[in-house]
Protein backbone atom coordinates (compact mmCIF):
# COMPACT_ATOMS: atom_id res chain seq x y z
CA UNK A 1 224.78 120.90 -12.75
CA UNK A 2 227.18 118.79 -11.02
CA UNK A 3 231.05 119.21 -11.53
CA UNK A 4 232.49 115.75 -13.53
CA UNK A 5 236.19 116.51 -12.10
CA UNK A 6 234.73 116.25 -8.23
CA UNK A 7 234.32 113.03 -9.17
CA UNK A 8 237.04 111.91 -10.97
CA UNK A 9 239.18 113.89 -8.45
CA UNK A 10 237.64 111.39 -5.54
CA UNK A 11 237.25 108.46 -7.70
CA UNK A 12 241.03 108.31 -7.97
CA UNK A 13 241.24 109.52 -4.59
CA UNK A 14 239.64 106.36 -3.28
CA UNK A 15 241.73 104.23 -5.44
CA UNK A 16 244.67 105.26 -4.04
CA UNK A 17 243.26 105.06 -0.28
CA UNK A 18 242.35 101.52 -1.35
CA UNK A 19 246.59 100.61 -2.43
CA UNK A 20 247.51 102.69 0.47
CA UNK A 21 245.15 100.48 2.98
CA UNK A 22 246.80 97.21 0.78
CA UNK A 23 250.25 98.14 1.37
CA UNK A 24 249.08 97.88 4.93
CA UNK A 25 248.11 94.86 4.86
CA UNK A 26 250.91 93.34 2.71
CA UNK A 27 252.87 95.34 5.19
CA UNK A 28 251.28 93.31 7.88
CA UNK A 29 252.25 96.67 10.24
CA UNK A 30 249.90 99.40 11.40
CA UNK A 31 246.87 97.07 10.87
CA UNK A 32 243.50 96.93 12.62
CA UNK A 33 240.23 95.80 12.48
CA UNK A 34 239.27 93.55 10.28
CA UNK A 35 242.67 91.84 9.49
CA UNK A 36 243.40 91.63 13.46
CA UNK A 37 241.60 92.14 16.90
CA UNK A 38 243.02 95.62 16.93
CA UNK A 39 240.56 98.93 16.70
CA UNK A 40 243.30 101.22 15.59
CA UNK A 41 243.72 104.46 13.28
CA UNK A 42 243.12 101.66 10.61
CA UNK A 43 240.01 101.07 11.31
CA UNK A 44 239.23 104.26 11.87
CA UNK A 45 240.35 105.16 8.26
CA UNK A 46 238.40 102.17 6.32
CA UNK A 47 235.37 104.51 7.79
CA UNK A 48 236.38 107.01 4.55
CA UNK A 49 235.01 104.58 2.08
CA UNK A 50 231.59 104.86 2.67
CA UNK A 51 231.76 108.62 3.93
CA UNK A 52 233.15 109.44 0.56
CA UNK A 53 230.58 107.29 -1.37
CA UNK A 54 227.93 108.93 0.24
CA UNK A 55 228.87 112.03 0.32
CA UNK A 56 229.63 112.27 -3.41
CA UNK A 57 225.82 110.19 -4.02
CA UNK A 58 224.03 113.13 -2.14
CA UNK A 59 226.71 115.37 -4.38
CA UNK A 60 225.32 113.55 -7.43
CA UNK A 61 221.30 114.38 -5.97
CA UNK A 62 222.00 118.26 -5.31
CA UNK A 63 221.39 116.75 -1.62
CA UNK A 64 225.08 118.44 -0.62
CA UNK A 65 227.32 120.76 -2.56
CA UNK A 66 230.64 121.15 -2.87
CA UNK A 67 231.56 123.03 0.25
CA UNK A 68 230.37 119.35 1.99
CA UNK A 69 232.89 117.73 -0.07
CA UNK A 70 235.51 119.52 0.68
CA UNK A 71 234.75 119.44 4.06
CA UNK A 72 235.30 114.89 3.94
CA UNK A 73 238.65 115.57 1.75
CA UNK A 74 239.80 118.30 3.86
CA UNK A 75 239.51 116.21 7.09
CA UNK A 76 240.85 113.29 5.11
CA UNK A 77 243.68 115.29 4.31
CA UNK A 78 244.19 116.63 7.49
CA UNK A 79 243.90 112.58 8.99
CA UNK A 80 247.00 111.34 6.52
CA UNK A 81 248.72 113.97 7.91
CA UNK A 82 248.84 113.81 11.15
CA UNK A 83 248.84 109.94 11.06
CA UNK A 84 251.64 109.39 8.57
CA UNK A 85 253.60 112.68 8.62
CA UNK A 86 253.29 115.15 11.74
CA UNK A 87 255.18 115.27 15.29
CA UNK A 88 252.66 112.88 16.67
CA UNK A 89 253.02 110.27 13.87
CA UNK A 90 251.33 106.59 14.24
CA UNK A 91 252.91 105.56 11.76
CA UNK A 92 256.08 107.53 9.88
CA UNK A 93 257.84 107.24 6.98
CA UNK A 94 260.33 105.03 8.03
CA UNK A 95 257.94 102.73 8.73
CA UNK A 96 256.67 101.92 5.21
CA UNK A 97 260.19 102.08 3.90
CA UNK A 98 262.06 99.93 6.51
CA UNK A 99 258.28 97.48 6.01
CA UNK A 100 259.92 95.83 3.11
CA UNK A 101 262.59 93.72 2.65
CA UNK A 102 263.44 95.58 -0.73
CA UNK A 103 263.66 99.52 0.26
CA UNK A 104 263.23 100.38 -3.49
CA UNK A 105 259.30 99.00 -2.93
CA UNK A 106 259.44 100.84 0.34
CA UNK A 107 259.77 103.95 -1.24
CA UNK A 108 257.48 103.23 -4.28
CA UNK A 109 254.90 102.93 -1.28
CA UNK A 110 255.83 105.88 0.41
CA UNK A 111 255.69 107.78 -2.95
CA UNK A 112 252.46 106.26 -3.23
CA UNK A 113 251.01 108.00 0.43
CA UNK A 114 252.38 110.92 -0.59
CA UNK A 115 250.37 111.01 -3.77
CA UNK A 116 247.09 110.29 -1.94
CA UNK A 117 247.61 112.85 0.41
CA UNK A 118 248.86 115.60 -2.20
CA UNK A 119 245.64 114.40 -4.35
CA UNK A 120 243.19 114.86 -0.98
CA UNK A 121 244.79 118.05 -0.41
CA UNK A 122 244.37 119.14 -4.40
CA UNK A 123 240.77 117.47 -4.20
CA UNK A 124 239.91 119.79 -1.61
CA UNK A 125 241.40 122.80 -3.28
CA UNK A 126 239.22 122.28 -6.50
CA UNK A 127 236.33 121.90 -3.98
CA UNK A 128 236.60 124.85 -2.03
CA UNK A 129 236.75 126.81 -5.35
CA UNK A 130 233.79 125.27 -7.00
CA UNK A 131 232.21 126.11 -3.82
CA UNK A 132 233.06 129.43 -3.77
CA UNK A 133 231.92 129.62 -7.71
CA UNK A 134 228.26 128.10 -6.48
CA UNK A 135 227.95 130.73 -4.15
CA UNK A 136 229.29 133.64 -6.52
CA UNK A 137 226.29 132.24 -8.86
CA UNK A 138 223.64 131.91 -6.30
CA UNK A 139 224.48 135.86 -5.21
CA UNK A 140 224.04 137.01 -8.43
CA UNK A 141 221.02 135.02 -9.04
């Protein structure tokens, strides 16, 4: 029996990833391959799309449980992170603000990265304890 708010949990996640990767390129800063010649942490990140799609497809088959997903959300997570918000930052918050003429959008698209990476973090908390709950059932099985 498969869990219907995994999905829903990444299904929004990768909606968000999607605006986030937009504001990029609206942004016209911090982009990469395919918009320019550039094989950056952009490109890098467009690699989520289709290791979230399959991993929640083999999900979906019983191929993978949800210890797997947690392990793509939790390195997602853990990517934003350190990209966007830790010591070593590629590209900080003052970045997307000061990327707009109009700071008020600036900060609608920071609040919008911080919502992605609070969901991915929250995604991967739910997934970790319906992993846990699998195994609970399988020990007393």
């Amino acid at each position: 029996m498969r869990n219907l708010m995994v999905y829903r949990l990444n299904g929004l996640a990768l909606v968000l990833a999607l605006g986030h990767h937009l504001d990029h390129a609206i942004r016209g800063t911090h982009i990469g391959w395919p918009l320019s010649p550039d094989v950056n942490p952009f490109t890098v990140s467009l690699a989520i799309y289709p290791i979230v799609l399959l991993s929640v497809l083999l999900y979906h088959r019983g191929s993978v449980g949800p210890g797997t997903l947690a392990f793509v959300t939790g390195g997602g997570a853990l990517f934003l992170g350190i990209i966007h918000f830790g010591p070593w930052a590629v590209e900080p918050a003052s970045d997307i603000i000061d990327g707009y003429a109009n700071p008020v959008i600036g900060w609608l698209a920071l609040s919008w990265l911080i919502a992605l990476v609070v969901l991915v973090a929250f995604t991967c908390a739910y997934e970790i304890k319906a992993w846990r709950a699998a195994n609970e059932r399988a020990l007393d099985s």
